[in-house]
C-alpha atoms as a PDB file:
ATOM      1  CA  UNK A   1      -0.851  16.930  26.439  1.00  0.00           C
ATOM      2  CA  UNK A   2      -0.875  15.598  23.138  1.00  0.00           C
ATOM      3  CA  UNK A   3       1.309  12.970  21.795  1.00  0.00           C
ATOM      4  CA  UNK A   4       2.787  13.088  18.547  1.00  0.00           C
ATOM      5  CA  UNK A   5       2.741   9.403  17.003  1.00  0.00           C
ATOM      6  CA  UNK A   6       4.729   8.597  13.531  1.00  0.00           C
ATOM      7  CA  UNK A   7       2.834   6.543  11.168  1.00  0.00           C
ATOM      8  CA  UNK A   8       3.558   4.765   8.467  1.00  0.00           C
ATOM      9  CA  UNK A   9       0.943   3.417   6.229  1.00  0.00           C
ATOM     10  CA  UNK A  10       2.535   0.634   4.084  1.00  0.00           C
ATOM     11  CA  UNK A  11      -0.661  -0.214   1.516  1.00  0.00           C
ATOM     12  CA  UNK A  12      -1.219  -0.629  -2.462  1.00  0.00           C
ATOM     13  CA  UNK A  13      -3.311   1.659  -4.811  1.00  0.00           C
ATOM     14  CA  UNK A  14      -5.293  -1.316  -6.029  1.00  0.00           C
ATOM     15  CA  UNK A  15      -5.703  -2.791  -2.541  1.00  0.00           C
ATOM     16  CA  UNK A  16      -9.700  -2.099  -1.116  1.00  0.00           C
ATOM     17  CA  UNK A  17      -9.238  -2.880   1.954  1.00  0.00           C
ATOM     18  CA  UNK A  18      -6.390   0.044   2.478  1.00  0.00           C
ATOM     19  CA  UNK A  19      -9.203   2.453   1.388  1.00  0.00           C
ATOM     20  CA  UNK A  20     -11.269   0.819   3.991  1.00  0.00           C
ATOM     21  CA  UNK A  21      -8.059   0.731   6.580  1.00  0.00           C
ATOM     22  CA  UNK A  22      -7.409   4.302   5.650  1.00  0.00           C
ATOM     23  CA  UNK A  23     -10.912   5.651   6.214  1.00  0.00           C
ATOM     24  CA  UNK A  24     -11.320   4.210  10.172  1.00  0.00           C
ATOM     25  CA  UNK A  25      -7.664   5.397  10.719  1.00  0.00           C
ATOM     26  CA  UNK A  26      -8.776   9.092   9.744  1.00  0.00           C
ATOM     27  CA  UNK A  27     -12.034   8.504  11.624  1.00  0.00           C
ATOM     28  CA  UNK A  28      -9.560   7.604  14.569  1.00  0.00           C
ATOM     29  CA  UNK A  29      -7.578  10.376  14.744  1.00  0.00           C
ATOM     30  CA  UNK A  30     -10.573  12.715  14.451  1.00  0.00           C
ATOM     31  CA  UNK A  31     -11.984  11.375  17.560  1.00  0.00           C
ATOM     32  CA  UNK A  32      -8.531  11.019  19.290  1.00  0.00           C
ATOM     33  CA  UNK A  33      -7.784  14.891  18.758  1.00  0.00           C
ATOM     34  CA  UNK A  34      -6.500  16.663  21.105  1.00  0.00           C
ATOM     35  CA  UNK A  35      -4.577  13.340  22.497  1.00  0.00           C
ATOM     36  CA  UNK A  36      -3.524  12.467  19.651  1.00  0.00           C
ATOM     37  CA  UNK A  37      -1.377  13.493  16.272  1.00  0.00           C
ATOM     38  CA  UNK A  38      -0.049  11.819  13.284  1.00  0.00           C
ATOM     39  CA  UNK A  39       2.970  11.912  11.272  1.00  0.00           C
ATOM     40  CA  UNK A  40       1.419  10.080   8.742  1.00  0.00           C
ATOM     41  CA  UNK A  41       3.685   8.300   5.771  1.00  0.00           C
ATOM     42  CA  UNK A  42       1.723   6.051   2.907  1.00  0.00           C
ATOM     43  CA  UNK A  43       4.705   3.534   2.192  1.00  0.00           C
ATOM     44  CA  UNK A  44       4.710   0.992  -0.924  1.00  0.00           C
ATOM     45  CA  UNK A  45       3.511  -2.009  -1.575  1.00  0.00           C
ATOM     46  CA  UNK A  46       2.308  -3.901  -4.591  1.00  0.00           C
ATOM     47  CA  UNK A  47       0.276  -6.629  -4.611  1.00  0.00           C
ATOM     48  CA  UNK A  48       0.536  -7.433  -8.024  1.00  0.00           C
ATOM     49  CA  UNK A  49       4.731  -5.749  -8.945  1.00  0.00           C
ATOM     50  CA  UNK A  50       4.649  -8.125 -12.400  1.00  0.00           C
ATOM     51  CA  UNK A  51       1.474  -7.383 -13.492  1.00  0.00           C
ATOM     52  CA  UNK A  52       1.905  -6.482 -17.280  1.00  0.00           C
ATOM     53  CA  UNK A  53       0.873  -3.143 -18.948  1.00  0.00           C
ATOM     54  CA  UNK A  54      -3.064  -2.813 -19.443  1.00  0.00           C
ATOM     55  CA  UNK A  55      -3.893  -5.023 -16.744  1.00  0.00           C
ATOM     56  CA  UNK A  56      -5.893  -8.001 -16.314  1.00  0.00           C
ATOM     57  CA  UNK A  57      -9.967  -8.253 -15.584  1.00  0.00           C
ATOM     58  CA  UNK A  58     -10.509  -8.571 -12.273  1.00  0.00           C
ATOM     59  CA  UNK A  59     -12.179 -11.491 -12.143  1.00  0.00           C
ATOM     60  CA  UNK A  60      -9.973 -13.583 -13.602  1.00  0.00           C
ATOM     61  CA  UNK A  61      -7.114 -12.336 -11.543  1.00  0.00           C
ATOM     62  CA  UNK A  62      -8.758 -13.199  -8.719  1.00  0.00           C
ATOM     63  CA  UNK A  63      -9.773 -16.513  -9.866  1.00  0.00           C
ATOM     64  CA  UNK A  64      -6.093 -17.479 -11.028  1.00  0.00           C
ATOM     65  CA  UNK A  65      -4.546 -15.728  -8.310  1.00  0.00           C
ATOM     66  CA  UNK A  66      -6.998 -17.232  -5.074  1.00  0.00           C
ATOM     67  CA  UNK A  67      -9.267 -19.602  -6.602  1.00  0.00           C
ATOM     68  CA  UNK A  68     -12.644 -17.465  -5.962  1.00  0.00           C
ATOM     69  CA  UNK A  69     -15.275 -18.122  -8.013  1.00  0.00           C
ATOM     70  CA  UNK A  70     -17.426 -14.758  -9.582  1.00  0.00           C
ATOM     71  CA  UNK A  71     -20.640 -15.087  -7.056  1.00  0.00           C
ATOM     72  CA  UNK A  72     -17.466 -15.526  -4.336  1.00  0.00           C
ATOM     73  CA  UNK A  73     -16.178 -12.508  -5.451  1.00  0.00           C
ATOM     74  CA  UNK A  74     -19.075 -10.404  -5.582  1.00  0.00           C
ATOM     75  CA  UNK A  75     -20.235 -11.588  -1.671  1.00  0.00           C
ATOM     76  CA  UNK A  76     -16.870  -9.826  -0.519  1.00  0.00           C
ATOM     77  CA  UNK A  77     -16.948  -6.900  -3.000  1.00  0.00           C
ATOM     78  CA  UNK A  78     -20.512  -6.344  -0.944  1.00  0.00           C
ATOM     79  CA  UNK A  79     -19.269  -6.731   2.580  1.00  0.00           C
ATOM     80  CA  UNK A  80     -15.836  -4.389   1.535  1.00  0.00           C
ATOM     81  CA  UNK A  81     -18.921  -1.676   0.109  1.00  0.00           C
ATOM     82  CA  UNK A  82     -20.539  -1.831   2.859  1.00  0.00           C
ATOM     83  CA  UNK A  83     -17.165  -1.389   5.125  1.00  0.00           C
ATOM     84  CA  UNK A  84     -16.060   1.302   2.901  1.00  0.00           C
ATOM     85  CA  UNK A  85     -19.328   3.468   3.638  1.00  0.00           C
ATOM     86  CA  UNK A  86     -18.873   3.489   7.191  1.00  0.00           C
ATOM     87  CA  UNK A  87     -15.933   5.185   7.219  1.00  0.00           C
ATOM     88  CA  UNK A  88     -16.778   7.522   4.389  1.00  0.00           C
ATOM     89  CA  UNK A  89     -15.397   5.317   0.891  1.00  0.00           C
ATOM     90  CA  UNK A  90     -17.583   4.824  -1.878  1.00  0.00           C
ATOM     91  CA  UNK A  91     -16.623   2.272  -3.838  1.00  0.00           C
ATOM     92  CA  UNK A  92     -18.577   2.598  -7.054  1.00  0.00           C
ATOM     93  CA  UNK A  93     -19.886  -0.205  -9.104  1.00  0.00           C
ATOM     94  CA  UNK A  94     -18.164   0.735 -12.458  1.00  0.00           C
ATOM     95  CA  UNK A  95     -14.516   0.711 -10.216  1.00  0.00           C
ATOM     96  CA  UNK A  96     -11.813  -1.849 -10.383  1.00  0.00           C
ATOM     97  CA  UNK A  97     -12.728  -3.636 -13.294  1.00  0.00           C
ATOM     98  CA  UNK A  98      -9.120  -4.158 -13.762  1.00  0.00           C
ATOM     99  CA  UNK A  99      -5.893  -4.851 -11.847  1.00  0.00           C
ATOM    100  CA  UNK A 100      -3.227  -2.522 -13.171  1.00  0.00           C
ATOM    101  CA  UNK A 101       0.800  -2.115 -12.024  1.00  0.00           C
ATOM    102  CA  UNK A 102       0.738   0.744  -9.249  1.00  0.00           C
ATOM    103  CA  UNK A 103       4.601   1.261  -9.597  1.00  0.00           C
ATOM    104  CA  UNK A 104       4.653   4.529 -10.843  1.00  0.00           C
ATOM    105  CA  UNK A 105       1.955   6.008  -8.531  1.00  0.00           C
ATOM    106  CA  UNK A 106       4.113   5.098  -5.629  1.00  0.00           C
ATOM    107  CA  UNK A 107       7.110   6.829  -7.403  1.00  0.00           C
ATOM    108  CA  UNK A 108       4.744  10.009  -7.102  1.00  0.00           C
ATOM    109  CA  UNK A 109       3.782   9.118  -3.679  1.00  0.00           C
ATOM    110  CA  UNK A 110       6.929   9.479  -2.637  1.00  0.00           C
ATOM    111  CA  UNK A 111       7.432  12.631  -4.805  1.00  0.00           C
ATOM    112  CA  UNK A 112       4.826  14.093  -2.937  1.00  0.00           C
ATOM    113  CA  UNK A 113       6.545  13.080   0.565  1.00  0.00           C
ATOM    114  CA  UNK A 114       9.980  14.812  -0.532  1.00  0.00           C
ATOM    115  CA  UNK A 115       9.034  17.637  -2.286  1.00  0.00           C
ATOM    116  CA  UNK A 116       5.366  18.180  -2.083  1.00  0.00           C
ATOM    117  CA  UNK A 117       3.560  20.946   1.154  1.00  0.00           C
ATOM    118  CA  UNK A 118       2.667  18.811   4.339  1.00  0.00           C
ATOM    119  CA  UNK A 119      -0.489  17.057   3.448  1.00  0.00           C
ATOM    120  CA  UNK A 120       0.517  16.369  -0.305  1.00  0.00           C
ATOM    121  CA  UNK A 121       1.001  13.151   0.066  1.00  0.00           C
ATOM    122  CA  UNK A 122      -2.087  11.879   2.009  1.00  0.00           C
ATOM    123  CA  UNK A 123      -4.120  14.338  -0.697  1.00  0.00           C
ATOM    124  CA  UNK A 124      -2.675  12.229  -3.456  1.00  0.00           C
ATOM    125  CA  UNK A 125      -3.192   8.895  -2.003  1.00  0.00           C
ATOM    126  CA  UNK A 126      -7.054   9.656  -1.063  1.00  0.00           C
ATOM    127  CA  UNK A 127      -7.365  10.822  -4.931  1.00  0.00           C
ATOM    128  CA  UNK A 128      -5.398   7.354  -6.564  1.00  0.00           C
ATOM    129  CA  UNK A 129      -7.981   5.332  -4.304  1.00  0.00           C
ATOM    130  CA  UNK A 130     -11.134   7.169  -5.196  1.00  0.00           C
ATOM    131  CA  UNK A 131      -9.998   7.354  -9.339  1.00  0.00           C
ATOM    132  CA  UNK A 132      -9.147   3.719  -9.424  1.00  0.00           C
ATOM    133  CA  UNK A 133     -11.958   2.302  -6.583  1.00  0.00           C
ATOM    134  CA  UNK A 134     -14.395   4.709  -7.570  1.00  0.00           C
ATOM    135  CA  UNK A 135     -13.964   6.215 -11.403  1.00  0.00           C
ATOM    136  CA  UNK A 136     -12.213   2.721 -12.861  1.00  0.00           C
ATOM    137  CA  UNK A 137      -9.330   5.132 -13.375  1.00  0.00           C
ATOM    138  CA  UNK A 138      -6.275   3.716 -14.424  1.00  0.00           C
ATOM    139  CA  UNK A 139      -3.265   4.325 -11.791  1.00  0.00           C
ATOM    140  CA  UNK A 140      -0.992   3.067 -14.568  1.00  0.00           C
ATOM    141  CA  UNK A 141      -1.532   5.876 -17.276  1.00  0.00           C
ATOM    142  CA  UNK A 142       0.514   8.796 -17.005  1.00  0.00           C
ATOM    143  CA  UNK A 143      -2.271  11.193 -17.582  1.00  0.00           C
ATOM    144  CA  UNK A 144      -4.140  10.333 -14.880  1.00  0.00           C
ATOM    145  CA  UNK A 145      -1.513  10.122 -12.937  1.00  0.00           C
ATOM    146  CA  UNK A 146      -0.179  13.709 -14.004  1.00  0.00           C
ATOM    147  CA  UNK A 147      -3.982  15.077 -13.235  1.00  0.00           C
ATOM    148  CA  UNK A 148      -3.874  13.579 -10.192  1.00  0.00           C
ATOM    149  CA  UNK A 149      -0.712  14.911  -8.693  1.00  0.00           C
ATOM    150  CA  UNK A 150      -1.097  18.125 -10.137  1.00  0.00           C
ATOM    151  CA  UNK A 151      -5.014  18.763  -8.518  1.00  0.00           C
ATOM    152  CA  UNK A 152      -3.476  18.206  -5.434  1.00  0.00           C
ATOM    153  CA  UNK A 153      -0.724  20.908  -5.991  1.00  0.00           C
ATOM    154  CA  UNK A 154       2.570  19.320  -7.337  1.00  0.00           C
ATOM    155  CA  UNK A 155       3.913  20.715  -9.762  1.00  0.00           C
ATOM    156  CA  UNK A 156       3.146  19.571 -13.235  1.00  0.00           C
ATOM    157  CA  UNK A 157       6.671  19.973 -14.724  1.00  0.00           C
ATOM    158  CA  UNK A 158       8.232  18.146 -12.018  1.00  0.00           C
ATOM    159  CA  UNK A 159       5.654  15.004 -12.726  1.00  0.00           C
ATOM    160  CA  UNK A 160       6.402  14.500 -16.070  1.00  0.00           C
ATOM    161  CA  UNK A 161       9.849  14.403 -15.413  1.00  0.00           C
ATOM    162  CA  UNK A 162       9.687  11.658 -12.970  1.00  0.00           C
ATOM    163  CA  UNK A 163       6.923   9.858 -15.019  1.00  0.00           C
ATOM    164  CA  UNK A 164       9.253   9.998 -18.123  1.00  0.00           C
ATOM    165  CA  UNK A 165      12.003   8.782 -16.345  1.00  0.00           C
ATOM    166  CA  UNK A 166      13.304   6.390 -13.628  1.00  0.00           C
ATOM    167  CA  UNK A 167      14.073   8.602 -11.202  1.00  0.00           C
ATOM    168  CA  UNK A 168      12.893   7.383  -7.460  1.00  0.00           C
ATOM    169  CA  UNK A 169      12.069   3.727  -8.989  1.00  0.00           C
ATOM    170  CA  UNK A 170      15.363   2.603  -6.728  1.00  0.00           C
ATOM    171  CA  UNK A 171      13.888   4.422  -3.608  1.00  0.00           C
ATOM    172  CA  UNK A 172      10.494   3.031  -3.887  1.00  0.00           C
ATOM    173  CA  UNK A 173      11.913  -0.641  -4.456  1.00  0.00           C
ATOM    174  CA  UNK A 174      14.040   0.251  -1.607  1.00  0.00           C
ATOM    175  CA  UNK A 175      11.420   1.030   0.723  1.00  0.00           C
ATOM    176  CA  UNK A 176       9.338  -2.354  -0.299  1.00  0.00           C
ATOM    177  CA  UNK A 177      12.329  -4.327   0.391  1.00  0.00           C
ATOM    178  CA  UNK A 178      12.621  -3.126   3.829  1.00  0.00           C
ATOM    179  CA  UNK A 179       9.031  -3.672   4.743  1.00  0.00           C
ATOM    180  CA  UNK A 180       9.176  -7.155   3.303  1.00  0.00           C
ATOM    181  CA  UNK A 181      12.151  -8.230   5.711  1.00  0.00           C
ATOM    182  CA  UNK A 182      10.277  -6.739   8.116  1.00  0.00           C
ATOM    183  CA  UNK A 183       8.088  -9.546   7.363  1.00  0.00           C
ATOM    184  CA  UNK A 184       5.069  -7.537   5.579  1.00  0.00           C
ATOM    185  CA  UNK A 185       3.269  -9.706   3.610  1.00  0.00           C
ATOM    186  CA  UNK A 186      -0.248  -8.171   3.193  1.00  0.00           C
ATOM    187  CA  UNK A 187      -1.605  -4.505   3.496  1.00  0.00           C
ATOM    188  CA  UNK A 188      -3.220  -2.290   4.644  1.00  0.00           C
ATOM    189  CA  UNK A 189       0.042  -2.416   7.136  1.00  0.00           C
ATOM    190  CA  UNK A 190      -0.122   0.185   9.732  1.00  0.00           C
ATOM    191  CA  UNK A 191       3.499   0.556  11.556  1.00  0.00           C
ATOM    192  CA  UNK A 192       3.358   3.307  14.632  1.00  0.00           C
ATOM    193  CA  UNK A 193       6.394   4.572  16.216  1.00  0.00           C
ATOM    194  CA  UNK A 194       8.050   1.856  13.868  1.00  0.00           C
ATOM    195  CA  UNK A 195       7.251  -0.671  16.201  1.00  0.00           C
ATOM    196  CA  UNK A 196       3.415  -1.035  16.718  1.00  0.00           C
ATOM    197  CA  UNK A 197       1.383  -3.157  14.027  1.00  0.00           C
ATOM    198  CA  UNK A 198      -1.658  -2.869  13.213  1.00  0.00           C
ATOM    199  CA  UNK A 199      -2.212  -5.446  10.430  1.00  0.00           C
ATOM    200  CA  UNK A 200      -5.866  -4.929   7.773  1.00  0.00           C
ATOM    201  CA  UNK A 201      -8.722  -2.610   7.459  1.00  0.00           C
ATOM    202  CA  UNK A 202      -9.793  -2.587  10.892  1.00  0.00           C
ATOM    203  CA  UNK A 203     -12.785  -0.382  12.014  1.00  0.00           C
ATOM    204  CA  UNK A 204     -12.129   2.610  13.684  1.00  0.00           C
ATOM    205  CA  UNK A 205     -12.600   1.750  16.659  1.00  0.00           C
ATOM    206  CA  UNK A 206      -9.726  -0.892  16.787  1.00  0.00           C
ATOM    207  CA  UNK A 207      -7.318   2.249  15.892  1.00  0.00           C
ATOM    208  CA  UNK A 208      -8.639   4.859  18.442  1.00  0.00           C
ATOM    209  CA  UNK A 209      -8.366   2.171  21.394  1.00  0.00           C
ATOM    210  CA  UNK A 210      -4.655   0.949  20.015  1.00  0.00           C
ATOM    211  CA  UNK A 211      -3.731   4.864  19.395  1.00  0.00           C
ATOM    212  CA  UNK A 212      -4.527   5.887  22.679  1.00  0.00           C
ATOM    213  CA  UNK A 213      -2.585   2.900  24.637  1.00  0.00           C
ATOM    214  CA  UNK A 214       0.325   3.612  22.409  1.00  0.00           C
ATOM    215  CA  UNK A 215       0.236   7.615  22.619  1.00  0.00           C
ATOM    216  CA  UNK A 216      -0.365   6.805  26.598  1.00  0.00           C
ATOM    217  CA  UNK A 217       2.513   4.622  26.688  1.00  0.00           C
ATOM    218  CA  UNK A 218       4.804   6.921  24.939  1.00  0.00           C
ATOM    219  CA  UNK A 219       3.982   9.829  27.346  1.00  0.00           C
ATOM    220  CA  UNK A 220       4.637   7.803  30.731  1.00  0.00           C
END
């Protein structure tokens, strides 16, 4: 029998280690088929929710914001490379040169959960991590944004309506709030049955072994 598990994946646009989390839960849930299925949710979070418009080099932000140095830096933008290819990510050298406010891609996101075709969602979350992780795309501008949605089947008209206007900025903040007082404070997140946590970009293997006790658990 298989058991039906509701996931919510509470990550950031501009977060590589979500791609990375991301990647070894699909690679997960391909090996757990058959025992396992997903209601899968991508939830908000921003890392950086003041960041100004245009951005900030990446470097820098990570020097001010952590205290890495550049050759610091570069070790872990190796090892999170490396990560990303085993589980099918390829984070390109020419991608997040810059840190950019993600607020209005998670207004989509959640577009895409309320009015998009099953899938919509996940297909526009895979597509915001590979244009900003792997093109240096900007998930601020509107036109990538409005490409974006609309290759993954939204419709275009309905896009720029949200984009031009405020319209789900409440419900997104909502949702942040409540995963903060839940006492999220880093992502990836990974929140089964809205009790389980699985907390960073673990490898696949972490998720298959903690999907299958929890699917188990739920059937007994």
């Amino acid at each position: 029998m298989t058991a039906t598990l509701k996931i919510d994946f509470v990550s950031d646009v501009s977060c590589p280690w979500c791609a990375v989390g991301l990647g070894a839960l699909e690679q997960a849930l391909d090996r757990l088929q058959g025992t396992v299925s997903a209601e899968l949710h991508f939830q908000p979070f921003e890392l950086n929710p003041q960041m100004p418009p245009g951005g900030q080099d990446i470097t820098e932000h990570l020097t001010e914001k952590y205290g890495s140095t550049p050759e610091k830096q570069a070790e872990i933008r190796d090892m999170i490379r490396q990560r990303g290819a085993e589980v099918g990510f390829e984070f390109r050298r020419e991608g997040r040169g810059r840190i950019y406010n993600t607020f209005d891609a998670h207004r989509l996101l959640l577009l895409a959960e309320r009015e998009g075709a099953p899938g919509q969602q996940h297909a526009l979350k895979k597509a915001l991590l590979a244009a900003y992780h792997g093109r240096a795309e900007s998930p601020e501008s509107h036109a990538v944004l409005l490409r974006l949605a609309t290759d993954v089947g939204l419709d275009a008209a309905r896009v720029q309506a949200v984009l031009a206007s405020d319209e789900l900025a409440d419900d997104v903040r909502a949702q942040e709030l409540m995963y903060q007082r839940a006492g999220i404070r880093s992502v990836p997140a990974v929140v089964i049955n809205d009790r389980h946590l699985i907390s960073g970009g673990q490898p696949a293997e972490v998720f298959e072994q903690a999907l299958r006790q929890i699917a188990a658990e739920a059937q007994a």
